[in-house]
C-alpha atoms as a PDB file:
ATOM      1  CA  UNK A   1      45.670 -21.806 -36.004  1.00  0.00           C
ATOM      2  CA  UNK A   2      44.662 -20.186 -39.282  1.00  0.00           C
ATOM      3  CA  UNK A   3      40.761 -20.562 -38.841  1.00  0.00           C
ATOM      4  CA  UNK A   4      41.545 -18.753 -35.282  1.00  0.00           C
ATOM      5  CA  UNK A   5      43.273 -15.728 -37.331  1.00  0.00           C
ATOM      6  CA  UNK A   6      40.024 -16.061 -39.832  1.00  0.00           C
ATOM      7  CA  UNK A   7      37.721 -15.723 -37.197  1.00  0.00           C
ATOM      8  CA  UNK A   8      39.136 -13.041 -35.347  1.00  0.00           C
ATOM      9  CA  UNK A   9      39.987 -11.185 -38.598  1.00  0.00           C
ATOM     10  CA  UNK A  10      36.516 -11.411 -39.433  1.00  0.00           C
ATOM     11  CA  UNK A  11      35.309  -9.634 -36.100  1.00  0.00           C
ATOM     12  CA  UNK A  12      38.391  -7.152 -36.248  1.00  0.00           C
ATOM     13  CA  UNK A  13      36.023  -5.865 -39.983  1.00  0.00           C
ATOM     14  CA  UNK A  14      33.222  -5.902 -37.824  1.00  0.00           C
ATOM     15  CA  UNK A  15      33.445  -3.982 -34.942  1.00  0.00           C
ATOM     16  CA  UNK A  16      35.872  -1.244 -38.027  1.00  0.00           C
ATOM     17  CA  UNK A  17      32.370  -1.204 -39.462  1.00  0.00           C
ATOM     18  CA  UNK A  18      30.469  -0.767 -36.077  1.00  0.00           C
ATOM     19  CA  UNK A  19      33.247   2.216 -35.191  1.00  0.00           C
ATOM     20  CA  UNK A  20      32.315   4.382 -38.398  1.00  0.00           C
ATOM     21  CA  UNK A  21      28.993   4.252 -37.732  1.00  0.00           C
ATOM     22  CA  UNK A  22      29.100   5.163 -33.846  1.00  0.00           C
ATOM     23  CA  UNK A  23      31.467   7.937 -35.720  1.00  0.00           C
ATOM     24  CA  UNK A  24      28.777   8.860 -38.008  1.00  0.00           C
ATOM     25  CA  UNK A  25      26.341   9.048 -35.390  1.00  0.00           C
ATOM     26  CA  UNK A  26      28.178  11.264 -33.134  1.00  0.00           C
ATOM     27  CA  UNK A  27      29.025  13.335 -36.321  1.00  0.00           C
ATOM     28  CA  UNK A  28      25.737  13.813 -37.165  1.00  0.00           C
ATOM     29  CA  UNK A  29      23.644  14.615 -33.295  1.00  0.00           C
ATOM     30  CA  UNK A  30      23.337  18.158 -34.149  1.00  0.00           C
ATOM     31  CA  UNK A  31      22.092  17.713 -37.714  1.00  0.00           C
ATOM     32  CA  UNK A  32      18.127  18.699 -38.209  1.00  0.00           C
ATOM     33  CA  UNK A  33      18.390  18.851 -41.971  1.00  0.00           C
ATOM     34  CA  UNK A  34      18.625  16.616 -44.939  1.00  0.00           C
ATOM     35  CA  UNK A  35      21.898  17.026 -47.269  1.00  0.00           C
ATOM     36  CA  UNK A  36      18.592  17.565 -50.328  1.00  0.00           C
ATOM     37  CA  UNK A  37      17.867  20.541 -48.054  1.00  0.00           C
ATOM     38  CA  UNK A  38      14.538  18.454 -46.563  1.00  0.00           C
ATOM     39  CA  UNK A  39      13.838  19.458 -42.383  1.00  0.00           C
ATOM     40  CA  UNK A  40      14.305  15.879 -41.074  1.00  0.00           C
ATOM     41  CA  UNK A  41      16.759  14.978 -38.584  1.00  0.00           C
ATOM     42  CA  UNK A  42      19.567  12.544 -39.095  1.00  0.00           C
ATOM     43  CA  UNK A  43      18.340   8.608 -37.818  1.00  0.00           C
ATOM     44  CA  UNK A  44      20.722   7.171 -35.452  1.00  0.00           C
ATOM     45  CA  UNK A  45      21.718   4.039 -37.580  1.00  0.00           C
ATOM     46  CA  UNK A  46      22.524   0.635 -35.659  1.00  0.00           C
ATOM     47  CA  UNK A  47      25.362  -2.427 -36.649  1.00  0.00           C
ATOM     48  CA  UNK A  48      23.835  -5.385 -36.789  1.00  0.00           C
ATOM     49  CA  UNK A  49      26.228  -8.758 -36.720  1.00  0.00           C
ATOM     50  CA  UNK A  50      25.191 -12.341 -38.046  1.00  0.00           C
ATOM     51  CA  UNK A  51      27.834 -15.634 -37.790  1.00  0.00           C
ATOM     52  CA  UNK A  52      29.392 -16.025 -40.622  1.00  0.00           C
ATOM     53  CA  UNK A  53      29.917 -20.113 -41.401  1.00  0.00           C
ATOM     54  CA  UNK A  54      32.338 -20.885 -44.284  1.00  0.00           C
ATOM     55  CA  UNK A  55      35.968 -22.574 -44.406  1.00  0.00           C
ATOM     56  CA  UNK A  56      37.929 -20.194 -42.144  1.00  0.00           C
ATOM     57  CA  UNK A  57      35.341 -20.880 -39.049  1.00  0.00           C
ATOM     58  CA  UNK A  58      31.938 -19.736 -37.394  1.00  0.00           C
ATOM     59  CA  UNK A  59      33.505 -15.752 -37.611  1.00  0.00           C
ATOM     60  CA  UNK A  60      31.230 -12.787 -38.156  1.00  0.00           C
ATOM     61  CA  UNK A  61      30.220 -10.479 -40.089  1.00  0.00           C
ATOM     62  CA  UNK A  62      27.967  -6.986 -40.500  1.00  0.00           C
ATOM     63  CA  UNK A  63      24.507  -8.252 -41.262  1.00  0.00           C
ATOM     64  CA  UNK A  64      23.229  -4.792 -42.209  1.00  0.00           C
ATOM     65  CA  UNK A  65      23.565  -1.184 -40.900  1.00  0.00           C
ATOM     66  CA  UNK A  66      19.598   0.212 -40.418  1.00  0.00           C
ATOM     67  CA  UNK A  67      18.365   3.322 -39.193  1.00  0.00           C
ATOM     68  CA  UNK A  68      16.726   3.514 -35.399  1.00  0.00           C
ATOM     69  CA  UNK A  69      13.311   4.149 -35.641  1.00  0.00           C
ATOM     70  CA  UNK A  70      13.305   5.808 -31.856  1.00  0.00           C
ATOM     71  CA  UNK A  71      11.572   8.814 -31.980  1.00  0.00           C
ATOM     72  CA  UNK A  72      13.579  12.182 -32.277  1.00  0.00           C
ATOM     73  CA  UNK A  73      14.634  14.110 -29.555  1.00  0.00           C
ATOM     74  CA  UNK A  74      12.486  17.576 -29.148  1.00  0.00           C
ATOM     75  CA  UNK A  75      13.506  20.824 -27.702  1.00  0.00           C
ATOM     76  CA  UNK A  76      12.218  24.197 -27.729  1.00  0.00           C
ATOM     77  CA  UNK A  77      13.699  26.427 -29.785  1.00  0.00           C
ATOM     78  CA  UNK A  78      11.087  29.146 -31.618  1.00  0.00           C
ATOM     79  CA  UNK A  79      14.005  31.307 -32.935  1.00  0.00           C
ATOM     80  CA  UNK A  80      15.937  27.882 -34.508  1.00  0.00           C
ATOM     81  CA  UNK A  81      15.019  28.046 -38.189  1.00  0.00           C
ATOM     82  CA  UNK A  82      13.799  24.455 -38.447  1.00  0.00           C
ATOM     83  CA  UNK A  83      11.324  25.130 -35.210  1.00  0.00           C
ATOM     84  CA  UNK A  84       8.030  23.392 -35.832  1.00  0.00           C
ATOM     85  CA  UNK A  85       5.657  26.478 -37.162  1.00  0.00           C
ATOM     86  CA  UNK A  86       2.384  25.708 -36.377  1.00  0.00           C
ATOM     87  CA  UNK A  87      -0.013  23.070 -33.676  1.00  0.00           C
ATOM     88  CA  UNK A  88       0.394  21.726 -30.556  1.00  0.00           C
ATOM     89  CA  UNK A  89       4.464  21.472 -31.102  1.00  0.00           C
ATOM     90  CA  UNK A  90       4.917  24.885 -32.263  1.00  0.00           C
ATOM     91  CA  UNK A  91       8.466  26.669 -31.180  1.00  0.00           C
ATOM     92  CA  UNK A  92      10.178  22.759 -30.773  1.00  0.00           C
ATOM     93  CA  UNK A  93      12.813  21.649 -33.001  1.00  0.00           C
ATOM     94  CA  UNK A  94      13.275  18.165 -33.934  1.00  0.00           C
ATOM     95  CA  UNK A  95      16.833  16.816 -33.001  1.00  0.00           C
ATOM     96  CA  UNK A  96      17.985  13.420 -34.436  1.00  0.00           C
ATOM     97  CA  UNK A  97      17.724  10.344 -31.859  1.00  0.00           C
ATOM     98  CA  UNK A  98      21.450  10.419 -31.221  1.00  0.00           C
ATOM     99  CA  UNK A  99      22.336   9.691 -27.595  1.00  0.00           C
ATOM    100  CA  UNK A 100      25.567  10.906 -27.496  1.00  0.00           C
ATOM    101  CA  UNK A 101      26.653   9.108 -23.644  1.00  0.00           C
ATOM    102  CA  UNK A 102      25.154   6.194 -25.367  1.00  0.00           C
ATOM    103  CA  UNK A 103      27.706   6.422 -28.543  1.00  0.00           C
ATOM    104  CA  UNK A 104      30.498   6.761 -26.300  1.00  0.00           C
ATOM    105  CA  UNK A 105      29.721   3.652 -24.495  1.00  0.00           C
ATOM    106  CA  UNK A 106      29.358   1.920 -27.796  1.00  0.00           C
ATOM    107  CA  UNK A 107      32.510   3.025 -28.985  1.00  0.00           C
ATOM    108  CA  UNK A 108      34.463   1.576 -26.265  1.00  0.00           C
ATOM    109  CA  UNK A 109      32.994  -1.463 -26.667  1.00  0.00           C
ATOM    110  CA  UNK A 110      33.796  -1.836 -30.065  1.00  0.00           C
ATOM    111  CA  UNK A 111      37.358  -0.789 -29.241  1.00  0.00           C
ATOM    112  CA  UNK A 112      37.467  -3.290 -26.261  1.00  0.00           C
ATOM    113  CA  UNK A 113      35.830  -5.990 -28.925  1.00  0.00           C
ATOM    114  CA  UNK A 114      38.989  -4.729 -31.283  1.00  0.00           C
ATOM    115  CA  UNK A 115      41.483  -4.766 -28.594  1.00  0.00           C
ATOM    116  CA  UNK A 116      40.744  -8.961 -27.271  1.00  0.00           C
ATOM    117  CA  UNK A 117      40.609  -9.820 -31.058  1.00  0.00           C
ATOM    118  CA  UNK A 118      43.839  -8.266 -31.463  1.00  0.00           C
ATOM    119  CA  UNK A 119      45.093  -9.711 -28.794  1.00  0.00           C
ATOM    120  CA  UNK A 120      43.596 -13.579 -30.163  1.00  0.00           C
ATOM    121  CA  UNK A 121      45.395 -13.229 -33.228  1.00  0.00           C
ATOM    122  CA  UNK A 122      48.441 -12.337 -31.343  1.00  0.00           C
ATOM    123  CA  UNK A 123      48.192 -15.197 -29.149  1.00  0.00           C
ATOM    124  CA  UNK A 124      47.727 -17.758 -32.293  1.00  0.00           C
ATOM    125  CA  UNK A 125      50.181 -16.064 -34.261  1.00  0.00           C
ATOM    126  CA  UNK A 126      52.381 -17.123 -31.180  1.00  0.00           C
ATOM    127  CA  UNK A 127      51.226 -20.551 -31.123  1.00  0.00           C
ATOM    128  CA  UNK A 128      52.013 -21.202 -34.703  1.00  0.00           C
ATOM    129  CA  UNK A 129      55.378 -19.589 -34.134  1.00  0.00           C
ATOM    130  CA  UNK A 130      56.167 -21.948 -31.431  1.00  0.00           C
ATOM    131  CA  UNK A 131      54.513 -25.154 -33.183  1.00  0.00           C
ATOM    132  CA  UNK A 132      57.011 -24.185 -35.835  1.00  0.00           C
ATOM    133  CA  UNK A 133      60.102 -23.664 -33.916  1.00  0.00           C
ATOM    134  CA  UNK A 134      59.435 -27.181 -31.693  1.00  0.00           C
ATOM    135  CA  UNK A 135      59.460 -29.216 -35.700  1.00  0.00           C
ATOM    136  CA  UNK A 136      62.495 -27.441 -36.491  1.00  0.00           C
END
């Protein structure tokens, strides 16, 4: 029962992890600058997941966090101070490579992912509970 609790512990971290950066992303859609003031959109970043092996069970855990290397979203803008000055994409602004539909569909997965973990540890916390109350 408690390697059941371990493992879905371990994926209830995960997909908290996964949530702030879908958060982040959406946050950050609009942004065509740098916080050092450089013109460079904001990267979509990604949650990757790995198994985690150890004594509480095969769980999971956040491999890494990297950035999307899809290109940037363009529009033209000539009047939007980052707008490209000069050559063949003159007037177009560089938007970060934030889908936002996409984000939202990533977000409920992660909440769905949340919600049957949730609802794992409930049912082993249960189980335990009832083991217990059956030696008594």
């Amino acid at each position: 029962m408690i390697r059941a609790l371990d493992i879905s512990g371990s994926a209830l971290q995960a997909q908290r992890v996964r949530m702030d950066v879908i958060a982040g992303n959406i946050a950050n859609a609009f942004v065509t600058q740098q916080e050092d003031g450089t013109v460079e959109p904001y990267r979509r970043r990604v949650t990757l997941f790995s198994p985690q092996a150890g004594d509480g069970g095969p769980g999971v855990r956040v491999r890494d966090v990297i950035e999307d290397e899809s290109p940037f979203r363009m529009r033209f803008d000539p009047g939007h101070p980052h707008a490209i000055p000069d050559g063949p994409e003159a007037g177009y602004v560089r938007y970060p490579n934030v889908n936002i539909t996409m984000e939202y569909v990533d977000a409920m997965e992660a909440g769905r992912a949340y919600e049957a973990n949730i609802a794992m540890m409930n049912l082993s916390r249960a189980m335990a509970q009832r083991g217990i109350e059956l030696m008594a």
